[in-house]
Protein backbone atom coordinates (compact mmCIF):
# COMPACT_ATOMS: atom_id res chain seq x y z
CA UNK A 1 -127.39 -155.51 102.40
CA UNK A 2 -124.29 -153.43 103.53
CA UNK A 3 -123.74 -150.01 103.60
CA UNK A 4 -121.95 -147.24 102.60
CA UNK A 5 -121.22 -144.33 104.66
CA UNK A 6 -119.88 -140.44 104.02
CA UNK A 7 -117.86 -138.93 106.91
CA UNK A 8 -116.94 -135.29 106.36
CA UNK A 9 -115.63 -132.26 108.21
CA UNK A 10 -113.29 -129.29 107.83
CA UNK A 11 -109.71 -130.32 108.11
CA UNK A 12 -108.73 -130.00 112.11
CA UNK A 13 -112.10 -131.41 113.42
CA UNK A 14 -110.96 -134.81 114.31
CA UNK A 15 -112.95 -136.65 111.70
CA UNK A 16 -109.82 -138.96 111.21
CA UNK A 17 -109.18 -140.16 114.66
CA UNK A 18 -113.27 -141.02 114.95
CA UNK A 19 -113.54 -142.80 112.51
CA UNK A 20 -110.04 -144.78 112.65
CA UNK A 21 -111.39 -145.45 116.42
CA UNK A 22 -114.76 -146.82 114.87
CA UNK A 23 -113.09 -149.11 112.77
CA UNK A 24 -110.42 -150.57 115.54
CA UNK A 25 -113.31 -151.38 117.37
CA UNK A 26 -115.60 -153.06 115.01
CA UNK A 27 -114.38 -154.92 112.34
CA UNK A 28 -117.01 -154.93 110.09
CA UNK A 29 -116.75 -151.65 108.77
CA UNK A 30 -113.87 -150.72 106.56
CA UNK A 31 -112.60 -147.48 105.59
CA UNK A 32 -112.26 -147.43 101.46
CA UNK A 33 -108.79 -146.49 100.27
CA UNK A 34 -108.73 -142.87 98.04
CA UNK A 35 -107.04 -142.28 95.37
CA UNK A 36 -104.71 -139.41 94.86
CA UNK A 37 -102.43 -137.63 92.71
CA UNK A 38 -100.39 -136.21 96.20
CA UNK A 39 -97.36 -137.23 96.96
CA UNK A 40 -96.90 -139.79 100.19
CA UNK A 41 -96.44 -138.26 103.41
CA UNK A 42 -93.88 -139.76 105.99
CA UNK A 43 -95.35 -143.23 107.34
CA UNK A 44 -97.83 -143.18 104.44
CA UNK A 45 -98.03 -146.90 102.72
CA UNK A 46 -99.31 -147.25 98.90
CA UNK A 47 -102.42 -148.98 98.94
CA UNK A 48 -103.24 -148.97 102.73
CA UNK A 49 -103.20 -144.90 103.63
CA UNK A 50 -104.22 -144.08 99.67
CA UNK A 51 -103.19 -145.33 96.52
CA UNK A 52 -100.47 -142.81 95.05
CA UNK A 53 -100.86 -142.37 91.43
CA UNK A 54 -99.88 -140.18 89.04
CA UNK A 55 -102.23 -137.29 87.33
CA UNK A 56 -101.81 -139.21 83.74
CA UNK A 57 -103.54 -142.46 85.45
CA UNK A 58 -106.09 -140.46 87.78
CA UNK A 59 -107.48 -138.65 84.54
CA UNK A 60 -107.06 -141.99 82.57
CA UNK A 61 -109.53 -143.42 85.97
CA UNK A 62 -111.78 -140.16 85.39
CA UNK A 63 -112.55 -141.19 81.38
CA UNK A 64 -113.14 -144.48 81.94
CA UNK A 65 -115.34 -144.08 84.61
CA UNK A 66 -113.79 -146.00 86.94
CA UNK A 67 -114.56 -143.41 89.80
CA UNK A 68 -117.05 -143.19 92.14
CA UNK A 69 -116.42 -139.67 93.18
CA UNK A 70 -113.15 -137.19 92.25
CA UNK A 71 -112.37 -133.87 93.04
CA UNK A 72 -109.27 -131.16 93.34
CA UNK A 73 -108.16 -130.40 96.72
CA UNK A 74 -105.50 -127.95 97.31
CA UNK A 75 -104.06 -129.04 93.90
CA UNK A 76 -103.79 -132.93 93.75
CA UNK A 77 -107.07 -135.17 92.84
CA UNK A 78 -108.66 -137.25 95.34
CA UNK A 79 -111.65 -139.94 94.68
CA UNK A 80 -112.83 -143.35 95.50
CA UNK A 81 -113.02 -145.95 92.67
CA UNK A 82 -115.85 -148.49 91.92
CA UNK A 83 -113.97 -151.09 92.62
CA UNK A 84 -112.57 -150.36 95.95
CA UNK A 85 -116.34 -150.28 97.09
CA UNK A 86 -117.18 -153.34 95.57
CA UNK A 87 -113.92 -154.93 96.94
CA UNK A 88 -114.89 -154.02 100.61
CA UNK A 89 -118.67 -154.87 100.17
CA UNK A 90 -117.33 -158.64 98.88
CA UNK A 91 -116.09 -159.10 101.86
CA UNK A 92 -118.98 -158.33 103.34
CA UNK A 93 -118.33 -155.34 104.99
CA UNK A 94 -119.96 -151.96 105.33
CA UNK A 95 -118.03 -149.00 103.93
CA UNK A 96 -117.16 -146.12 105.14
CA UNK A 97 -115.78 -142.90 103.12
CA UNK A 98 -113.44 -140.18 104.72
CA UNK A 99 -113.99 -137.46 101.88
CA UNK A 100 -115.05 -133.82 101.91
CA UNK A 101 -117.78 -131.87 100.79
CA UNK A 102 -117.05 -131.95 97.09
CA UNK A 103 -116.99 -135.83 96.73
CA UNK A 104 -120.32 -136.26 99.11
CA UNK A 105 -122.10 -134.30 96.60
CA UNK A 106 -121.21 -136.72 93.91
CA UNK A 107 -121.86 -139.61 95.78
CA UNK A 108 -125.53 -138.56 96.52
CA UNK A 109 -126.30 -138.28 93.25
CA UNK A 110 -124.49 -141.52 91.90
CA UNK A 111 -125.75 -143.42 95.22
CA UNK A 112 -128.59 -141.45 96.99
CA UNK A 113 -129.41 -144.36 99.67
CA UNK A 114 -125.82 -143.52 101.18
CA UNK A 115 -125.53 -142.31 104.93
CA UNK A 116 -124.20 -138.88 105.32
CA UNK A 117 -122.77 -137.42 108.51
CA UNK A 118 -121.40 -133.96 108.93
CA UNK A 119 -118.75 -133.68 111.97
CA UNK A 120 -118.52 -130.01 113.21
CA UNK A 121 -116.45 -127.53 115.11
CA UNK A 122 -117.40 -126.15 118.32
CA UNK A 123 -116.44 -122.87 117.00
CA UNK A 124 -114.44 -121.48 114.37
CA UNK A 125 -111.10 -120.34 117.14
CA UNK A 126 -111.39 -123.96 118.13
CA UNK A 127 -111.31 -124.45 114.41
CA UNK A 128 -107.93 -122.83 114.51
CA UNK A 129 -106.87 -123.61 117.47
CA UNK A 130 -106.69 -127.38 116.53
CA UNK A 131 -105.13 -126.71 112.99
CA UNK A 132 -102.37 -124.79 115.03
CA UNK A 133 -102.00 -127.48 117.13
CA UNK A 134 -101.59 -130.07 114.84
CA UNK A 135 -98.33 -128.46 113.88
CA UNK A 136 -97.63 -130.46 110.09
CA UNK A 137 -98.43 -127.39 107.91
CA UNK A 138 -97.15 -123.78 107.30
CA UNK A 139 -99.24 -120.50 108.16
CA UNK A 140 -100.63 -120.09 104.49
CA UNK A 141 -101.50 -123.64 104.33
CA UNK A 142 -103.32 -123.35 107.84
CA UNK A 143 -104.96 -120.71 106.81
CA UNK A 144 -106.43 -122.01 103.42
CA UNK A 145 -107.60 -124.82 105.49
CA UNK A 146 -109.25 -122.39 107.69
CA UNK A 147 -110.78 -120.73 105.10
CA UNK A 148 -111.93 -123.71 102.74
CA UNK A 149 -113.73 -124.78 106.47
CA UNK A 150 -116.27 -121.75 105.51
CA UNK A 151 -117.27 -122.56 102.70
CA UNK A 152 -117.65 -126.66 103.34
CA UNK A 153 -119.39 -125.25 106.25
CA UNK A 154 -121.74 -122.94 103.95
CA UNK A 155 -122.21 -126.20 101.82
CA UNK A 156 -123.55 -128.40 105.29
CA UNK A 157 -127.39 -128.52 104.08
CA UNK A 158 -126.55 -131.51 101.91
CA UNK A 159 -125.56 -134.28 105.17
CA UNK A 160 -128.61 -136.24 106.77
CA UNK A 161 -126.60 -136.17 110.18
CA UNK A 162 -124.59 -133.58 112.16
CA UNK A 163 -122.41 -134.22 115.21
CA UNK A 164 -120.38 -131.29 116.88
CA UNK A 165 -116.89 -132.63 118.09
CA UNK A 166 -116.50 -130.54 121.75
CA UNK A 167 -116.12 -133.66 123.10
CA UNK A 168 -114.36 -136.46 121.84
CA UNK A 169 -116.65 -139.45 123.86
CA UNK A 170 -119.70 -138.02 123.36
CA UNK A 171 -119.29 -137.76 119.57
CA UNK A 172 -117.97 -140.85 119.08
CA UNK A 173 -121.21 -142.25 120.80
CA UNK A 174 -123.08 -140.41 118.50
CA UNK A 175 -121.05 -141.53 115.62
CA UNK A 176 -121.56 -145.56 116.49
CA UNK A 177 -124.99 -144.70 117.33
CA UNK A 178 -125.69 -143.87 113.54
CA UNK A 179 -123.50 -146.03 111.68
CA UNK A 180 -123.87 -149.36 113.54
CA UNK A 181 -127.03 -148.85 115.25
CA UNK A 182 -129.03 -146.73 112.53
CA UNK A 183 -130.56 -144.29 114.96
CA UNK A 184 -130.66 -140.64 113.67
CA UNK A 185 -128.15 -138.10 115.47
CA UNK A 186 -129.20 -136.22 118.75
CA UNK A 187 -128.80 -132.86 116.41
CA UNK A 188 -131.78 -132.43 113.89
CA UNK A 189 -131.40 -131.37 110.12
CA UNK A 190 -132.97 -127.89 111.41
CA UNK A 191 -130.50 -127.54 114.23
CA UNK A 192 -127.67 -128.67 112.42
CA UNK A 193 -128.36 -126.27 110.00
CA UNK A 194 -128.60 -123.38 112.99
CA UNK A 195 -124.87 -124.58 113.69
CA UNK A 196 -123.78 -124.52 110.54
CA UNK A 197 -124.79 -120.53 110.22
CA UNK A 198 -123.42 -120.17 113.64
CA UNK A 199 -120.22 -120.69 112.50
CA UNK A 200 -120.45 -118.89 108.92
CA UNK A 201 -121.50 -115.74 111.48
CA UNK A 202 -118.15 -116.12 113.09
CA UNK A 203 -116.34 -116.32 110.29
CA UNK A 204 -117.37 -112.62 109.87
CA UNK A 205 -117.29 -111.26 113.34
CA UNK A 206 -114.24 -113.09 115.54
CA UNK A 207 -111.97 -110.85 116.97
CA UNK A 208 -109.45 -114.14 115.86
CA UNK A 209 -109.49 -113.06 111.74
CA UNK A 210 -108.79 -109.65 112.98
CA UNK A 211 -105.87 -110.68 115.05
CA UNK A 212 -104.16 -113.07 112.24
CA UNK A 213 -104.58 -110.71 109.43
CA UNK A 214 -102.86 -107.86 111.80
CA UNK A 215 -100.75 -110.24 113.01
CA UNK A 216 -99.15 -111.66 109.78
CA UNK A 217 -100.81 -109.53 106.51
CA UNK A 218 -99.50 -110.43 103.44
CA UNK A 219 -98.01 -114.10 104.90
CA UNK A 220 -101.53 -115.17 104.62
CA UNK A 221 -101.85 -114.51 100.77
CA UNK A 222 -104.27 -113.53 98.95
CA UNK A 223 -107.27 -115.25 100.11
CA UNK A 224 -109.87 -113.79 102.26
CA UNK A 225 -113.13 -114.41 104.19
């Protein structure tokens, strides 16, 4: 029977290129192409980086219950439809969802056998430091990611798996060693949990919030930690 899989992290933790490497490598798992109300980004492609539709037909989706899992991101709607699973699963294939915090919770309650992993910052500056380097947004959109990090982070108790990303190799081992070989990750549900508050800690005592609300004050907006 094949299998579907949840991959989630905070924007900036490199959940994209793991699991884009997992699937170049082993062709029988297949990442399920979201839905979303966004517009296309340069070099996206309808149907193969999401399918771009409007809000009319994502709602229309929503009330016919044609989706798996939805939710509102930054503005624009994001889910996974039935039939994209089922389209990947006839051809045999294990499935594998890139989709945050809000969508896992849906899926575990419409599919509770699903595989949950939970990929994980070293630290909240390298947090940062990553979405800084990564250059395609503007300060208050950096910083909302930053900030909607906490609280996915806060919401970590419902993944089976955790796997920190402080080095690239040795979490995409651990990554292949769950999804294709079934084992359970080197990080326990206790300790991953212990990481998880880790990081919420930091969120309240880095020197780094200090500096970038000093630093740039009202160019950050309204929202704070």
């Amino acid at each position: 029977m094949k299998k579907l899989f949840v991959v989630s992290a905070p924007s900036g933790t490199g959940k994209t290129t793991l699991n884009d490497r997992l699937m170049l490598e082993h062709s029988g798992i297949e990442k399920a192409v979201s839905h979303t109300t966004r517009k296309p980004r340069a070099g996206e492609v309808d149907s193969q980086s999401y399918h771009f539709v409007t809000n009319d037909i994502f709602q229309s989706m929503i009330d016919n219950g044609e989706m798996l899992e939805w939710a509102n991101v930054f503005g624009n709607f994001y889910g996974t439809s039935h039939k994209e699973i089922e389209r990947l699963f006839g051809k045999d294939h294990d499935v594998l969802l890139e989709i945050d915090v809000q969508g896992c919770q849906s899926i575990i309650r419409r599919r509770p056998s699903t595989v949950t992993v939970f990929i994980l910052p070293p630290s909240v500056e390298t947090l940062w430091n990553r979405l800084e380097q990564r250059g395609t947004d503007p300060l208050n959109i950096r910083w909302r990611r930053f900030l909607e990090a906490k609280h996915e982070i806060e919401a970590g108790y419902i993944y089976e798996h955790f796997i920190v990303n402080d080095d690239f190799e040795r979490a995409y081992s651990e990554l292949k060693s769950i999804i294709l070989d079934g084992k359970h990750s080197s990080i326990s549900h206790k300790e991953g949990l212990d990481i998880c508050r880790k990081l919420m800690a930091e969120y309240q005592t880095s020197p780094l919030l200090q500096n970038l609300k000093a630093k740039f004050g009202d160019d950050l907006g309204l929202l704070n930690v």
